[in-house]
Structure formats: C-alpha cells, structure tokens
C-alpha atoms as a PDB file:
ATOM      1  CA  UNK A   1      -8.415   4.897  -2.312  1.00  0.00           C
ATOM      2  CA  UNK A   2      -6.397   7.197  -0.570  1.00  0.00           C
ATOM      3  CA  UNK A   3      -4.389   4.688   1.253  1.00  0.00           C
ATOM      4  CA  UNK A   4      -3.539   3.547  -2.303  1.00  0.00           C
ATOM      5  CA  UNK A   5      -2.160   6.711  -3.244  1.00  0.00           C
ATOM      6  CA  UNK A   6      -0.312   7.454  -0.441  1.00  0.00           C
ATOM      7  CA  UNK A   7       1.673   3.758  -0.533  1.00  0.00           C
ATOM      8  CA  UNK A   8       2.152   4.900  -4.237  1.00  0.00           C
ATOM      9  CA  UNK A   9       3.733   8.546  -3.348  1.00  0.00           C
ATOM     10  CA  UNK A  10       5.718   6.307  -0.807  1.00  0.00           C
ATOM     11  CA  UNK A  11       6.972   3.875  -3.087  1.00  0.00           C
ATOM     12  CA  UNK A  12       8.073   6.289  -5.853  1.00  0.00           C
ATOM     13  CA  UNK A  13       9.885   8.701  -2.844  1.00  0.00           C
ATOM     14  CA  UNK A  14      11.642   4.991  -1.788  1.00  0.00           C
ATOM     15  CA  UNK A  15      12.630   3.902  -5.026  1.00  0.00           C
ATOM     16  CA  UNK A  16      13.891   7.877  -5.550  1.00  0.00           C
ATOM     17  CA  UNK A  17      15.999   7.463  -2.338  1.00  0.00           C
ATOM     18  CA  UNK A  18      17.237   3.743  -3.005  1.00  0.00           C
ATOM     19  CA  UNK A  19      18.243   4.904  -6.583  1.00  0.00           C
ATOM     20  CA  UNK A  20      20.494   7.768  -4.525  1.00  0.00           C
ATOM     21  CA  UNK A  21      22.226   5.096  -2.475  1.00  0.00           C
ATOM     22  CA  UNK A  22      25.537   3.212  -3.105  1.00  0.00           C
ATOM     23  CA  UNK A  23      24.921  -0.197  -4.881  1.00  0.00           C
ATOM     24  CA  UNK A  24      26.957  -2.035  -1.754  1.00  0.00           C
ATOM     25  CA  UNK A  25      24.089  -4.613  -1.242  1.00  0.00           C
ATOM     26  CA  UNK A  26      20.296  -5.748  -0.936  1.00  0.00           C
ATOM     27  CA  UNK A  27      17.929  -2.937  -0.093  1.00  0.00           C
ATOM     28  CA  UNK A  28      15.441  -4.751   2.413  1.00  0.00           C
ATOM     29  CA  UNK A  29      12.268  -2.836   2.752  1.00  0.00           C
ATOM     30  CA  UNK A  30      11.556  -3.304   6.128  1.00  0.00           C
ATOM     31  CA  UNK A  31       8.530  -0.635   5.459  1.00  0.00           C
ATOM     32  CA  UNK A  32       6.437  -3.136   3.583  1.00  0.00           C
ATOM     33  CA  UNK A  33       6.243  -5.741   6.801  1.00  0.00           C
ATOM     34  CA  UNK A  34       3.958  -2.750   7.433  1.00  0.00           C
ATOM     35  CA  UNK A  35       2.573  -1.470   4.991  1.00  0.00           C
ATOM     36  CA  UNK A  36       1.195  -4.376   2.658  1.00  0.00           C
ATOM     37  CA  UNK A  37      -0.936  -6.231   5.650  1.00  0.00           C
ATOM     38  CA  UNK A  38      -2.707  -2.825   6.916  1.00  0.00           C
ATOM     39  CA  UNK A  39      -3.177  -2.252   2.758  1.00  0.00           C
ATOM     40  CA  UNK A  40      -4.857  -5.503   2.268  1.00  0.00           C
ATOM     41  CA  UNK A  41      -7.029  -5.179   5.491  1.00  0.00           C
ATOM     42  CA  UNK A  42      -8.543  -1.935   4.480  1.00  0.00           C
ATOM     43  CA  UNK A  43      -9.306  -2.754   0.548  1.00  0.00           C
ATOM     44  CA  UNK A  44     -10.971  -5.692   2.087  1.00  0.00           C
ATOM     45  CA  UNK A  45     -12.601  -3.773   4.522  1.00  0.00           C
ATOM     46  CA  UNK A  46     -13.745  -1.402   1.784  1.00  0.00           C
ATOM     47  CA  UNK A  47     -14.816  -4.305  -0.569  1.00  0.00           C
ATOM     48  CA  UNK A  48     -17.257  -5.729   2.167  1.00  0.00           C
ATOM     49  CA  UNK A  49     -18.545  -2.658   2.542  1.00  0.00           C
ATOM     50  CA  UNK A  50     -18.804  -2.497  -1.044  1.00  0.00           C
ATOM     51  CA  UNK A  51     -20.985  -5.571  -1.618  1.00  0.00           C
ATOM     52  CA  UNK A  52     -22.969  -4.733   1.426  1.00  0.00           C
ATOM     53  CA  UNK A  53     -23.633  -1.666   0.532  1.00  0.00           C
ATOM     54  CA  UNK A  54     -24.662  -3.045  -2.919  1.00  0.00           C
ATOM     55  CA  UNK A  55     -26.978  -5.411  -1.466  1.00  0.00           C
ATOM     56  CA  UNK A  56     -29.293  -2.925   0.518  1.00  0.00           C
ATOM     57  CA  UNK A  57     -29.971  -1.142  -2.382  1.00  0.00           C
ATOM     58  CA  UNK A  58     -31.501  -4.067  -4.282  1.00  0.00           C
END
C-alpha cells in the first residue's frame, strides 16, 4: 500500500513538472521502465501473501 502511494505522489509531482516544461516534443518517462515492474512484483507478492495468509486461518 505504501508503494502505491508513493508512485501516486510521484506521478502527480511528474505530471506537475511535465506541465512546467515547453511543449517542444514527447515526454518519455523513462521512470516507469522502473517503476511499473518492481510495482507489479510487490502487489503480487502481497496478494500471495494475502491468500496464504487467508488459508491458515481456515
């Protein structure tokens, strides 16, 4: 959950600075080669842990 938030703070801080910038071509977000795979990998991580977690107690 936290990671969640902090990629959100991060993405409206981006989209603050990228508004700021002179329109003179594509923005590429090199950021989210990083960011999205390490994202997914922990809320998966966290979902297995989840449904294990889940299926001790019954």
């Amino acid at each position: 959950m936290l990671l969640i938030v902090l990629y959100l703070v991060w993405e409206i801080i981006v989209r603050i600075w990228a508004s700021m910038e002179p329109p003179e071509g594509a923005l590429i977000r090199a950021d989210l080669i990083f960011i999205y795979p390490v994202l997914i990998i922990m809320i998966i991580i966290s979902l297995v842990q989840l449904v294990i977690r889940s299926a001790k107690r019954h």
